[in-house]
N, C-alpha and C. Protein backbone atom coordinates (compact mmCIF):
# COMPACT_ATOMS: atom_id res chain seq x y z
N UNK A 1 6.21 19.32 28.78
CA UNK A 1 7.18 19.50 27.72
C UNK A 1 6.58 18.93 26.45
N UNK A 2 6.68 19.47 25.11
CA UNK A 2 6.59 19.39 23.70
C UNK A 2 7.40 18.69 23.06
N UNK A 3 7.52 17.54 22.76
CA UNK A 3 8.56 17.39 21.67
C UNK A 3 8.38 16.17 20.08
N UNK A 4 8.77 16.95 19.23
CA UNK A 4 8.28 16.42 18.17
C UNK A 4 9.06 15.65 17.76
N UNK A 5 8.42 14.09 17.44
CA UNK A 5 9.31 12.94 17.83
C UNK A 5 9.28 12.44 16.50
N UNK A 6 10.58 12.11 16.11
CA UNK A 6 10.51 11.15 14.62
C UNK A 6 11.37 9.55 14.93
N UNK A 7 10.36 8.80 14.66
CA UNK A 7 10.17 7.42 14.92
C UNK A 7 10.72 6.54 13.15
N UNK A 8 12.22 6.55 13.06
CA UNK A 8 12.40 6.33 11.43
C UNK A 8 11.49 4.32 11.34
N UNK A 9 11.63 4.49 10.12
CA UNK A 9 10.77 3.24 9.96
C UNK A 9 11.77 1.66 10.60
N UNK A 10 11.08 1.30 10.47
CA UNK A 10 11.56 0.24 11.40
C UNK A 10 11.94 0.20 12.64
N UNK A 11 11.63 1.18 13.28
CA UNK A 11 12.63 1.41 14.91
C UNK A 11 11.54 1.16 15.39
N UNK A 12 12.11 0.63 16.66
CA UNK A 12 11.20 0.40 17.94
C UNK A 12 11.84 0.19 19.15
N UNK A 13 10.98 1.11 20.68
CA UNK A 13 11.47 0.42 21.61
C UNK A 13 11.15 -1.20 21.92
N UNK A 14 12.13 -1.75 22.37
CA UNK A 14 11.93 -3.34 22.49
C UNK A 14 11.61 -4.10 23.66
N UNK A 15 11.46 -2.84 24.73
CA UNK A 15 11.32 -3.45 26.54
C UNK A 15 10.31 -2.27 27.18
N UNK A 16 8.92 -2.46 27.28
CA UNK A 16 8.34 -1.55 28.24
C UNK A 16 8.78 -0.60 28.60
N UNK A 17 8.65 0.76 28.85
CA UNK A 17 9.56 1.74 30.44
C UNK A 17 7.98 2.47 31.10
N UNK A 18 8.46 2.75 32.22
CA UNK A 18 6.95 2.92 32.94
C UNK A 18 7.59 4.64 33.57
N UNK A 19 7.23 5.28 33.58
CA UNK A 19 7.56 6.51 34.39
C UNK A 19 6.49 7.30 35.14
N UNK A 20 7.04 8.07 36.04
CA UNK A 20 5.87 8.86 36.81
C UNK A 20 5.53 10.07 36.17
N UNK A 21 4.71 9.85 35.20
CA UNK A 21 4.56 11.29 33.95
C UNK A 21 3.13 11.14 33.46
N UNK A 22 2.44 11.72 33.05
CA UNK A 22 1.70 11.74 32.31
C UNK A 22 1.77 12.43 30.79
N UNK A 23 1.34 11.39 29.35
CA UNK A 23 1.75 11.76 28.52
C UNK A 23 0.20 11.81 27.56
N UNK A 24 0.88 12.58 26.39
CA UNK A 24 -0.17 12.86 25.25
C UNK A 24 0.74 12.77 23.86
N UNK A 25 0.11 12.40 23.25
CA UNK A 25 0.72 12.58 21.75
C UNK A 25 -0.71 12.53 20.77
N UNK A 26 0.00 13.00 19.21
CA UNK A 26 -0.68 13.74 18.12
C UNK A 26 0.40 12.61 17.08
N UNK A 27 -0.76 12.26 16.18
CA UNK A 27 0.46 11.65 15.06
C UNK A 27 0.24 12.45 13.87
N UNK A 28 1.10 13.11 13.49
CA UNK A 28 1.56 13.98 12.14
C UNK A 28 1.40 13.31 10.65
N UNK A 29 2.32 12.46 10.44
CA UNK A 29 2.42 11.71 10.14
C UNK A 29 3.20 10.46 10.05
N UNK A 30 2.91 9.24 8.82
CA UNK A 30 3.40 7.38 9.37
C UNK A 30 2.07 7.36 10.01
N UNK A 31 2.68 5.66 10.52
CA UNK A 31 2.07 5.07 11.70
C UNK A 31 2.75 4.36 12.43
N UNK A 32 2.56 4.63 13.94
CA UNK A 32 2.86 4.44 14.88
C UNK A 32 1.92 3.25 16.01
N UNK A 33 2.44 2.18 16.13
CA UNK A 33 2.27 1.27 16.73
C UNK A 33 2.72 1.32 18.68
N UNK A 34 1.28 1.82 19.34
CA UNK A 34 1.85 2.37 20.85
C UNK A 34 1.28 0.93 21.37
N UNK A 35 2.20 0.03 22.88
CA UNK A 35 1.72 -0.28 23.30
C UNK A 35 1.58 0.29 24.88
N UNK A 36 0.25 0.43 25.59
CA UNK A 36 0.15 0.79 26.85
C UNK A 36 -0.65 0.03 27.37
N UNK A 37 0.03 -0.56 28.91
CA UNK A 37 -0.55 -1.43 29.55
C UNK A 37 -0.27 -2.48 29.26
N UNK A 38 -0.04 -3.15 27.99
CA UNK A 38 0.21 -4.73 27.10
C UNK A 38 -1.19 -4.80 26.43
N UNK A 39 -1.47 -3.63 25.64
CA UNK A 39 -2.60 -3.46 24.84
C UNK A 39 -1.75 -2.76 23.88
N UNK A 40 -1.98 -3.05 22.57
CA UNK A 40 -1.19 -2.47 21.28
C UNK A 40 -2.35 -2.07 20.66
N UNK A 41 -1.72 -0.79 20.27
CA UNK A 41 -2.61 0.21 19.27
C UNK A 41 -2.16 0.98 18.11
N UNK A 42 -2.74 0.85 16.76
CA UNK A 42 -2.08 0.86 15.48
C UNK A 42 -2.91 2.74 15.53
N UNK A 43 -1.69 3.83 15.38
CA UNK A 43 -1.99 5.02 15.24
C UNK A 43 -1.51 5.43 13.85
N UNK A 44 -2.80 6.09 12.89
CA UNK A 44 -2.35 6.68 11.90
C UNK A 44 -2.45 8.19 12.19
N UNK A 45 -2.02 9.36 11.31
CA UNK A 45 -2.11 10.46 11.16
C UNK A 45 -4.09 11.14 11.53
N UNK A 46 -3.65 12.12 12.66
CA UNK A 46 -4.52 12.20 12.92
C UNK A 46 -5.31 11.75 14.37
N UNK A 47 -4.89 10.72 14.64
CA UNK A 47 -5.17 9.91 15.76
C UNK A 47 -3.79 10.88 16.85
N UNK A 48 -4.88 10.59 18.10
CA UNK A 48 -4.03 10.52 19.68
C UNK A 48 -4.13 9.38 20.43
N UNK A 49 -2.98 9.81 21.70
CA UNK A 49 -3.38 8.99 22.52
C UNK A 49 -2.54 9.82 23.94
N UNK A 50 -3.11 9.28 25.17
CA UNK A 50 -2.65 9.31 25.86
C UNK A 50 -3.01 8.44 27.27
N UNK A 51 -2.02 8.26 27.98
CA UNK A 51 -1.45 7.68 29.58
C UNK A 51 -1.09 8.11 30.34
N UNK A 52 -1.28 7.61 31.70
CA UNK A 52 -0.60 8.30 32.86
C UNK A 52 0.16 6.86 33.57
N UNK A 53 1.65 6.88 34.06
CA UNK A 53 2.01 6.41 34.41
C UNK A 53 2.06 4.78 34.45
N UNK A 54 1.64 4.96 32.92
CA UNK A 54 1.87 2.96 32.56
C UNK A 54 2.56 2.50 31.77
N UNK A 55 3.55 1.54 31.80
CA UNK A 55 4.06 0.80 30.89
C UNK A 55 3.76 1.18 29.37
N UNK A 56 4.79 1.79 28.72
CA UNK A 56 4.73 1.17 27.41
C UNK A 56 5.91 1.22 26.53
N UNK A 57 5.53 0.99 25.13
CA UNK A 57 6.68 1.11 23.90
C UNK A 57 6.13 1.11 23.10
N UNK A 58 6.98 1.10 21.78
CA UNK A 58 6.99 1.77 20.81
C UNK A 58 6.88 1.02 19.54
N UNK A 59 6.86 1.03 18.13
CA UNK A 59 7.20 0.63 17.31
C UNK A 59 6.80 1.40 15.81
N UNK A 60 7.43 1.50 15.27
CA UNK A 60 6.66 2.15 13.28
C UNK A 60 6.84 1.04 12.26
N UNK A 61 6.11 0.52 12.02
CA UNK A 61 6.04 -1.25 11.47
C UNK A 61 5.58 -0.58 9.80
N UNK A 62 6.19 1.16 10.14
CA UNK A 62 6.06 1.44 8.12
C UNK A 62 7.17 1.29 7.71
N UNK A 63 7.10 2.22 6.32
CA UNK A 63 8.23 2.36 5.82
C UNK A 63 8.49 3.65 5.63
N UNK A 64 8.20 4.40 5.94
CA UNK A 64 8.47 5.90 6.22
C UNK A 64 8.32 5.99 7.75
N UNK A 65 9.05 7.25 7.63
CA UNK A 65 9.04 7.82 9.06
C UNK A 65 7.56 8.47 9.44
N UNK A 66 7.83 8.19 11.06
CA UNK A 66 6.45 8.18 12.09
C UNK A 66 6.69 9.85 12.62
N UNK A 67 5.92 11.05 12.92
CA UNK A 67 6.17 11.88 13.12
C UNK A 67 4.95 12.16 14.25
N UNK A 68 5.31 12.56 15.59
CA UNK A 68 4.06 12.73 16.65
C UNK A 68 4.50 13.83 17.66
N UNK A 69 3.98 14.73 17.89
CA UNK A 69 3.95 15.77 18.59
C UNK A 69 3.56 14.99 20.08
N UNK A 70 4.60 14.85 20.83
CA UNK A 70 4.14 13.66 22.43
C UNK A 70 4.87 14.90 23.24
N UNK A 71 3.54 14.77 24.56
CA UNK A 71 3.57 15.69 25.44
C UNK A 71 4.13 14.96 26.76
N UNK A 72 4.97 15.29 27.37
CA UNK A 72 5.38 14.76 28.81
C UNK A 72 5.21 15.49 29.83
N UNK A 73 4.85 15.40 31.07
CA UNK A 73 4.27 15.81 32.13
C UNK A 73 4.89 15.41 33.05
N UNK A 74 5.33 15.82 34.56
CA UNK A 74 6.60 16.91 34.08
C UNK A 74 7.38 16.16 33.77
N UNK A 75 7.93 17.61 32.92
CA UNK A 75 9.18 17.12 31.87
C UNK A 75 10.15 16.08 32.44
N UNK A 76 10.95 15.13 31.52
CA UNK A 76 11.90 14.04 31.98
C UNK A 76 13.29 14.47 31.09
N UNK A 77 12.97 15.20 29.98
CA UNK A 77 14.24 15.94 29.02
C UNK A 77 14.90 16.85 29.35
């Protein structure tokens, strides 16, 4: 599944979630702050990333909105 995710500024998830999925994402634009595993990674426009089945969350530590095309495997929506 596709879905194009807008992350407004300041939001963040605040507790890990771990699922049986494998994911991908694309950042559009913002930046997007992923952590996976309990490794944090500062994503600007342009940048990917992806995981399979590990812990993580979220955060946009801008001030504009975070925009990322994130792929889920199989779908959970």
């Amino acid at each position: 599944e596709l879905v194009r995710s807008v992350f407004k500024a300041g939001a963040a998830l605040p507790q890990p979630q771990q699922r049986a999925t494998e994911e991908a994402g694309y950042v559009i634009k913002g930046t997007l702050e992923l952590e996976i595993g309990g490794t944090w990674f500062r994503l600007e426009p342009g940048d990917s990333f992806r995981f399979a089945g590990e812990a993580h969350r979220w955060r946009n530590p801008g001030e504009v909105d975070a925009v990322v095309l994130w792929v889920i495997s199989p779908p959970v929506y």
